[in-house]
Protein backbone atom coordinates (compact mmCIF):
# COMPACT_ATOMS: atom_id res chain seq x y z
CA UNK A 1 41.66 -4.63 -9.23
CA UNK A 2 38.42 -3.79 -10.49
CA UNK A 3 35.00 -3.85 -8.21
CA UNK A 4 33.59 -7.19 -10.17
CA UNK A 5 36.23 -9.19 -8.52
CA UNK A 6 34.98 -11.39 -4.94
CA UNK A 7 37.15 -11.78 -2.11
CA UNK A 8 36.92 -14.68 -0.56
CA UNK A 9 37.70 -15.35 3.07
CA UNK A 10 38.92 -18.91 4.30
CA UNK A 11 38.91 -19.31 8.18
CA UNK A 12 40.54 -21.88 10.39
CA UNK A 13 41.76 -22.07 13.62
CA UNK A 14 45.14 -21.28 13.60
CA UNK A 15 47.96 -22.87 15.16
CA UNK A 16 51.89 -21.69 16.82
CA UNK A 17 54.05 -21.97 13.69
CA UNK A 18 56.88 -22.47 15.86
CA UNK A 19 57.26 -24.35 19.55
CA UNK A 20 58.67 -20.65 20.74
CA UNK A 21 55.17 -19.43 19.80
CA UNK A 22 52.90 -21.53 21.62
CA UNK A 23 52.63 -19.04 24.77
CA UNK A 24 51.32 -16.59 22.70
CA UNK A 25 48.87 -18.58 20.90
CA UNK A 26 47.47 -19.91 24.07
CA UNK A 27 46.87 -17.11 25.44
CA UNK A 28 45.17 -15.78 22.89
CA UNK A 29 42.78 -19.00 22.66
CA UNK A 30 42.38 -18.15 26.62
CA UNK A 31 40.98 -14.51 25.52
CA UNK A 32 43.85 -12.94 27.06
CA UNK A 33 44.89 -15.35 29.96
CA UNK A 34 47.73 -16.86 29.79
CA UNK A 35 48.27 -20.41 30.94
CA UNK A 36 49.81 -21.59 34.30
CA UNK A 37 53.15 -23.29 33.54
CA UNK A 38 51.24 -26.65 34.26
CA UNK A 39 48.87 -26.37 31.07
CA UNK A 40 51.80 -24.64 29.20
CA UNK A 41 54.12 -26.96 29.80
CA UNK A 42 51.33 -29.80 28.45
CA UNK A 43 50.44 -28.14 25.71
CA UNK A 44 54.39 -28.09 24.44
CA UNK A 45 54.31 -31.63 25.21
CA UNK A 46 51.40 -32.79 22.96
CA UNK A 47 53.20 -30.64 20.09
CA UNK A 48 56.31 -32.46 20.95
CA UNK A 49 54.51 -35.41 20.63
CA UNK A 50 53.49 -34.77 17.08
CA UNK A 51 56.63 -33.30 15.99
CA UNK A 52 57.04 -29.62 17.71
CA UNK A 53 54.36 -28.52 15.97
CA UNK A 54 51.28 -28.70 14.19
CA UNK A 55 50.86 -29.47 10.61
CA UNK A 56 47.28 -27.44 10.75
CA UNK A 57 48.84 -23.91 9.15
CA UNK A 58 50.46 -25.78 5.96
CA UNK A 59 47.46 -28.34 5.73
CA UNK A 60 45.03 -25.35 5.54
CA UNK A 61 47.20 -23.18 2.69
CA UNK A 62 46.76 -26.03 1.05
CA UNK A 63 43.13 -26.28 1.37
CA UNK A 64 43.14 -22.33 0.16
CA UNK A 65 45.27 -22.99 -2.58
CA UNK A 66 42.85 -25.97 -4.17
CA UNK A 67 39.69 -23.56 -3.52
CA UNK A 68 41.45 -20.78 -5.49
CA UNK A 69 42.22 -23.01 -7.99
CA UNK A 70 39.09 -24.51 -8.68
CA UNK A 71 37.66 -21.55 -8.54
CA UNK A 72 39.67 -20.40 -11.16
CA UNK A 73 38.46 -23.01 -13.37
CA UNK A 74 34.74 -22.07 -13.02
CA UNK A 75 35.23 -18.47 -12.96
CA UNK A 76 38.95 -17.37 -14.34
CA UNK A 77 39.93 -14.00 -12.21
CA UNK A 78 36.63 -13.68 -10.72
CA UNK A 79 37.75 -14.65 -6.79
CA UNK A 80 40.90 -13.80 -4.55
CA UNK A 81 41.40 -16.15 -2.01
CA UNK A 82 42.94 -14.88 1.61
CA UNK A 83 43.64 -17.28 4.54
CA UNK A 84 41.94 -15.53 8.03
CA UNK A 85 42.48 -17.41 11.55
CA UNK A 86 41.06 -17.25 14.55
CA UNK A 87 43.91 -17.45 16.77
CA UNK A 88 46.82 -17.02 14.76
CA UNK A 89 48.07 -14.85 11.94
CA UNK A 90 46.88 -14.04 9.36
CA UNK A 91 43.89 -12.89 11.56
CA UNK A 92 40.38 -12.69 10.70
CA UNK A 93 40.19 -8.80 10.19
CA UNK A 94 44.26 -9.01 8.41
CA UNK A 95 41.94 -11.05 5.72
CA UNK A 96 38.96 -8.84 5.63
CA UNK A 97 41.25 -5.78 5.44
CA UNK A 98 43.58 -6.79 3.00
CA UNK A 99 40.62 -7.76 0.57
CA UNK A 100 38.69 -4.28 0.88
CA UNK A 101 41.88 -2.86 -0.02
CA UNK A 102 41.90 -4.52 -3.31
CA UNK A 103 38.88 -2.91 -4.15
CA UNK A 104 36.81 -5.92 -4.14
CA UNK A 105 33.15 -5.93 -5.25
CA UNK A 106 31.69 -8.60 -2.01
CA UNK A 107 32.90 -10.72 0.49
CA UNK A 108 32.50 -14.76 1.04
CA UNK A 109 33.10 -16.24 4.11
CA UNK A 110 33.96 -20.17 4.57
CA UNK A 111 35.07 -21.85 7.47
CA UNK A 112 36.99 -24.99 6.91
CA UNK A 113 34.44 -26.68 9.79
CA UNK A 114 31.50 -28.85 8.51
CA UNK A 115 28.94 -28.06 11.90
CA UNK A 116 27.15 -25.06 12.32
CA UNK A 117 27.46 -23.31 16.29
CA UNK A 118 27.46 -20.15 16.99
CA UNK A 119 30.50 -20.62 19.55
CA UNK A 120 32.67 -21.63 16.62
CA UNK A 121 31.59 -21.35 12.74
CA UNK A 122 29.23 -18.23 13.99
CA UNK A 123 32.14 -16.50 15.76
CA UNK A 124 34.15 -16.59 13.03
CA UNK A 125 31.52 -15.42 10.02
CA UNK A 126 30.64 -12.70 12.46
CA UNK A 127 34.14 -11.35 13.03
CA UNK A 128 34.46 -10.93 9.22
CA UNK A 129 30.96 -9.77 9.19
CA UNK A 130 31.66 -7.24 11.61
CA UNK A 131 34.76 -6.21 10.15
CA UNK A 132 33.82 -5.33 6.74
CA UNK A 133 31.18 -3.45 8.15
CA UNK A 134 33.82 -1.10 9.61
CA UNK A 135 35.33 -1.10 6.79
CA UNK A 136 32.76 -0.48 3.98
CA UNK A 137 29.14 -0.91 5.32
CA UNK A 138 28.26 -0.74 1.75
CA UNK A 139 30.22 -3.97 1.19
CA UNK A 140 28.32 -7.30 -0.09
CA UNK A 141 28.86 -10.20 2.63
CA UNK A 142 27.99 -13.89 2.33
CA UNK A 143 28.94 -16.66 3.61
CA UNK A 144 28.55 -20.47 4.14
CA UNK A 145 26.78 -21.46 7.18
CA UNK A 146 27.36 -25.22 6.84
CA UNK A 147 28.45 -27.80 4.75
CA UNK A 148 27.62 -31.36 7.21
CA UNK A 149 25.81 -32.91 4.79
CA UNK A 150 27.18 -31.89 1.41
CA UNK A 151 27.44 -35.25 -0.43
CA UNK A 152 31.22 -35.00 -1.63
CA UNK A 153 31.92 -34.93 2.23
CA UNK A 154 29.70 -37.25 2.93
CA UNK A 155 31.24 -39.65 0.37
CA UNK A 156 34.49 -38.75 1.57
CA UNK A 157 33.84 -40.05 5.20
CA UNK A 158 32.20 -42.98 3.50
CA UNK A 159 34.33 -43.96 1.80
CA UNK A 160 37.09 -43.88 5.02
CA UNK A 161 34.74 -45.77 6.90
CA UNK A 162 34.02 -48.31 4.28
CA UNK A 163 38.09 -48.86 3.99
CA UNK A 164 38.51 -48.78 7.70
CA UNK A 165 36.32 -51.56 8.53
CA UNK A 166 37.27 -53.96 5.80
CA UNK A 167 40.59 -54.21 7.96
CA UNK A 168 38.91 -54.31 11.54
CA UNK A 169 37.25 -57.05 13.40
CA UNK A 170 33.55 -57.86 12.43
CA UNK A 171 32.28 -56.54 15.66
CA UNK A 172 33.70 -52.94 15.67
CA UNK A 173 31.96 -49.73 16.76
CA UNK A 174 31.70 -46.60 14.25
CA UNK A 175 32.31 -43.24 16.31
CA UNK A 176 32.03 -40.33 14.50
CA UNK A 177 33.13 -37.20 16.62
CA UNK A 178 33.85 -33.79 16.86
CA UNK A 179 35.53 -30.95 19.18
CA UNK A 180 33.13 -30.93 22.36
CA UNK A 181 31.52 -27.38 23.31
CA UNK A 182 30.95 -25.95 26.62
CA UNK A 183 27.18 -27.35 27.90
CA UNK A 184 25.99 -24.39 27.95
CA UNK A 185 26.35 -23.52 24.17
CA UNK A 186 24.13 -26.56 23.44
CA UNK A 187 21.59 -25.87 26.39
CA UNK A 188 21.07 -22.61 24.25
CA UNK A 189 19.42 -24.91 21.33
CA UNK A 190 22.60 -24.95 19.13
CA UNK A 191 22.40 -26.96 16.47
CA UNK A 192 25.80 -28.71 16.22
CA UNK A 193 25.19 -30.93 18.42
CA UNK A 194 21.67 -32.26 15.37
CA UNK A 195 24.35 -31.32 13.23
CA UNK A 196 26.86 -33.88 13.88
CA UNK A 197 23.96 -36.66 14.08
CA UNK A 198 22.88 -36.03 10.62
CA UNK A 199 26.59 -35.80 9.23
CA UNK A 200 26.75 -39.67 10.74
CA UNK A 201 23.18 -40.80 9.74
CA UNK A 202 24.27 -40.06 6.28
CA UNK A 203 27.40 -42.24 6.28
CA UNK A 204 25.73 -44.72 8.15
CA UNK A 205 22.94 -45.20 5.50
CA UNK A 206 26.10 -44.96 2.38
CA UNK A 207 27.74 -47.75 4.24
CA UNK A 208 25.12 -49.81 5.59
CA UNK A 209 25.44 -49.45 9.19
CA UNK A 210 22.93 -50.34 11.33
CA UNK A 211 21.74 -48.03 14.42
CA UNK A 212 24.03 -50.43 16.79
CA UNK A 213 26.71 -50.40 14.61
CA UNK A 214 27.55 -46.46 15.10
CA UNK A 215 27.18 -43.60 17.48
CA UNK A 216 28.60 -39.98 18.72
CA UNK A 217 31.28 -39.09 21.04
CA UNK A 218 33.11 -35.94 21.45
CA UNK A 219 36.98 -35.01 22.05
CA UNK A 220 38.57 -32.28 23.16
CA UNK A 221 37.15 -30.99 26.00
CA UNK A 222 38.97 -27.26 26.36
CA UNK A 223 40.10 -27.29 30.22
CA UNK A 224 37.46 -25.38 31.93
CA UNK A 225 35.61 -26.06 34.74
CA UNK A 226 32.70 -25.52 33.30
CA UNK A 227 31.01 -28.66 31.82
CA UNK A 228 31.58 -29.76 28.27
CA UNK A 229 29.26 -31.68 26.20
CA UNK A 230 30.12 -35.66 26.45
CA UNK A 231 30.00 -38.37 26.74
CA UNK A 232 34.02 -38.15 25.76
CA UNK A 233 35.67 -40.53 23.39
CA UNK A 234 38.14 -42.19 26.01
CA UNK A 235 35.12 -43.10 28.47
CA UNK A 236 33.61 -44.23 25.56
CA UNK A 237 36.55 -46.43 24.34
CA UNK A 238 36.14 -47.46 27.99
CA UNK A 239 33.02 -48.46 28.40
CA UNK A 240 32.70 -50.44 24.75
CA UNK A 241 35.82 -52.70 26.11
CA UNK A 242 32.92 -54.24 28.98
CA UNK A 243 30.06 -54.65 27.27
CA UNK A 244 31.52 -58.28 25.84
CA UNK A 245 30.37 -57.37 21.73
CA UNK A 246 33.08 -55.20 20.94
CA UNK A 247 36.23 -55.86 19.77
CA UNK A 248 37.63 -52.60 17.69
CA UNK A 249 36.56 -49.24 17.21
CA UNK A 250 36.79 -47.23 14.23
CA UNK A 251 36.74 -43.15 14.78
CA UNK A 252 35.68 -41.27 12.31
CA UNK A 253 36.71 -37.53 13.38
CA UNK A 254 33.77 -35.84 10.99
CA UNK A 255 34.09 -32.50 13.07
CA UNK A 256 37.80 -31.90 11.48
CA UNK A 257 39.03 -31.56 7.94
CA UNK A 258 42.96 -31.61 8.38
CA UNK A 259 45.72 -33.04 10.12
CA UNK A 260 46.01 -31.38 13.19
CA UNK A 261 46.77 -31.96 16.95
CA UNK A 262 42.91 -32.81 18.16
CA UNK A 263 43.42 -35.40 15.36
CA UNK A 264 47.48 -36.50 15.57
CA UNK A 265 47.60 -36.54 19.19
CA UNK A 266 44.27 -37.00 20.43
CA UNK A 267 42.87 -39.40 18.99
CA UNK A 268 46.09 -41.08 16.90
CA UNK A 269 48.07 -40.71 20.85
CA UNK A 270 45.69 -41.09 23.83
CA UNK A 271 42.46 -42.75 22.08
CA UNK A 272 44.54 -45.36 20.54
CA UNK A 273 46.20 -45.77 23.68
CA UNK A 274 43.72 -46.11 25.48
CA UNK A 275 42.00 -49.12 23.24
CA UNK A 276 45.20 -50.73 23.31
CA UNK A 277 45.17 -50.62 27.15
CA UNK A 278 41.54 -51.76 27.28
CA UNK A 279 42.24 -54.92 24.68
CA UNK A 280 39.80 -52.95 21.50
CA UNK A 281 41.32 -52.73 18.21
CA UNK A 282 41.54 -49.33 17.22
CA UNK A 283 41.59 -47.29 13.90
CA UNK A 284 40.54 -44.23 12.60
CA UNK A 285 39.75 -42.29 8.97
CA UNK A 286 41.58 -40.09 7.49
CA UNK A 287 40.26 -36.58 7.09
CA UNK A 288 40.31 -34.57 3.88
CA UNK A 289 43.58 -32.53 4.08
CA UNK A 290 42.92 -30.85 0.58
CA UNK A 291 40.69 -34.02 -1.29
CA UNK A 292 39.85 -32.71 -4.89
CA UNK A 293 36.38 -33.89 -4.56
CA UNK A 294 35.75 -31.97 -1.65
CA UNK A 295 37.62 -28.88 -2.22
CA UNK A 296 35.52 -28.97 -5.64
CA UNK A 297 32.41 -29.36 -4.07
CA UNK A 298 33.09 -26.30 -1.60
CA UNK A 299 34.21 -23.97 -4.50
CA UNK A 300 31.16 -25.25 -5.85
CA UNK A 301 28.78 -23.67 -2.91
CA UNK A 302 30.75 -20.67 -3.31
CA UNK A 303 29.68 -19.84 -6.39
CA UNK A 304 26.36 -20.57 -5.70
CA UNK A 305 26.19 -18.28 -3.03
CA UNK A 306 28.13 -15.58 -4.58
CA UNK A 307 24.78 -15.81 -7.56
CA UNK A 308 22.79 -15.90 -4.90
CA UNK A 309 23.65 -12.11 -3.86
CA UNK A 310 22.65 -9.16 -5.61
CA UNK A 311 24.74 -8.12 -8.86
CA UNK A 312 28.06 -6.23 -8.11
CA UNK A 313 27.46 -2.66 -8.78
CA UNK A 314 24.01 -2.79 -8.27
């Protein structure tokens, strides 16, 4: 492979591609700790719940194959695409390594997460960061900080939440969430948290929605005892059921962009459950999975960070 070519390196969580490998992968989410049979043993059960396990590894290959292949349509042979996880295999650094030993010319980094924090999209840029440092500290490195606002997202979500409420009762709440951090990340002035607010000011104005017609909530609390940010999407399904205006609620999970089990189970499982017990209708959007538009419009700010850098070679 000659040095002109760009490796590109496409991060996501991870997930256990099997129920026997759940253990391991939550352990490794727990830096090293592994879980007391109680949290193990729920854990299995949400993955039961959606199947065994999660569709997250397949959906995001998919993702990775629609970048690579619009890619190829701007730039034929210019970019190889690798998969990197967080918490699963391929790793991070299995990415980052394989690539420098193609020869490649520079390094982009995206992470398939809209919302900048450093406790999430900034952990992962700087494990590949510091990676191909180690590697070759010669080595080109870019990478895409954020993508909340691009407007093929945006009209993505839009678009869900346009079709959403057309089948919901007039008076339904909009709540557009994402995977709660520990307090403390936000405290620090992380801006995921601003984020997230503008990614659901921008639908709001596409759709129409008044201020009282939408707000945030967040999901997923990890199982700390630190605090996590809030207010959380069941008290908040909670709460709308007694103030005597609402009668659905749409969710519109803008912090994830495939099928996974924060989506399938937590919100599809326990939210809806929870409006059901509390008398709400309840619906939520789908998320992109591997959407043309929006895989297009990602290649799309690849390439114009990859012109952005300085010439290969030079």
């Amino acid at each position: 492979m000659n040095g002109g070519t760009v490796g590109v390196v496409v991060m996501a969580y991870g997930t256990p591609g099997r129920p026997e490998d759940i253990e391991a992968y939550y352990t490794h989410v727990r830096r090293g700790r592994p879980p007391t049979p109680e949290l193990l043993d729920e854990l299995t059960r949400r993955y039961q719940a959606i199947g065994g396990v999660s569709p997250l590894a397949e959906r995001t290959k998919a993702q990775a194959r629609m970048l690579h292949r619009m890619l190829q349509d701007r730039a034929p042979d210019r970019y190889v695409v690798e998969i990197g996880l967080k918490h699963a295999e391929p790793f991070i650094e299995e990415a980052v390594e394989h690539l420098v030993g193609l020869g490649v010319g520079r390094l982009l980094g995206l992470v398939l997460a809209p919302h900048f924090s450093a406790a999430s999209v900034g952990e992962y840029l700087g494990r590949m960061r510091t990676h191909a440092g180690l590697l070759d500290p010669s080595l080109p490195v870019g990478a895409i900080d954020s993508w909340h606002v691009e407007p093929a997202y945006v009209g993505f979500l839009s678009d869900q939440v346009a079709t959403g409420l057309s089948t919901m009762p007039r008076a339904t709440k909009v709540l557009f969430t994402a995977h709660s951090l520990p307090q403390r990340v936000i405290d620090g002035g992380d801006p995921y948290p601003a984020q997230l607010r503008a990614t659901g000011e921008a639908v709001a104005r596409q759709v129409g929605l008044d201020t009282t017609d939408w707000a945030l909530a967040w999901q997923s609390a990890g199982r700390s005892p630190e605090p996590w940010v809030g207010p959380d999407i069941l008290q908040v399904i909670r709460d709308l059921a007694t103030d005597g205006r609402t009668g659905g609620v749409l969710v519109c999970p803008c912090g994830f962009v495939s099928d996974h089990l924060e989506v399938l189970y937590d919100l599809d499982i326990e939210a809806a459950r929870i409006a059901e017990q509390v008398g709400l209708a309840f619906t939520r959007t789908r998320v992109p999975n591997d959407d043309t538009l929006v895989m297009a419009a990602l290649a799309e700010r690849l390439i114009a960070e990859d012109d952005s850098l300085s010439p290969i070679g030079s």
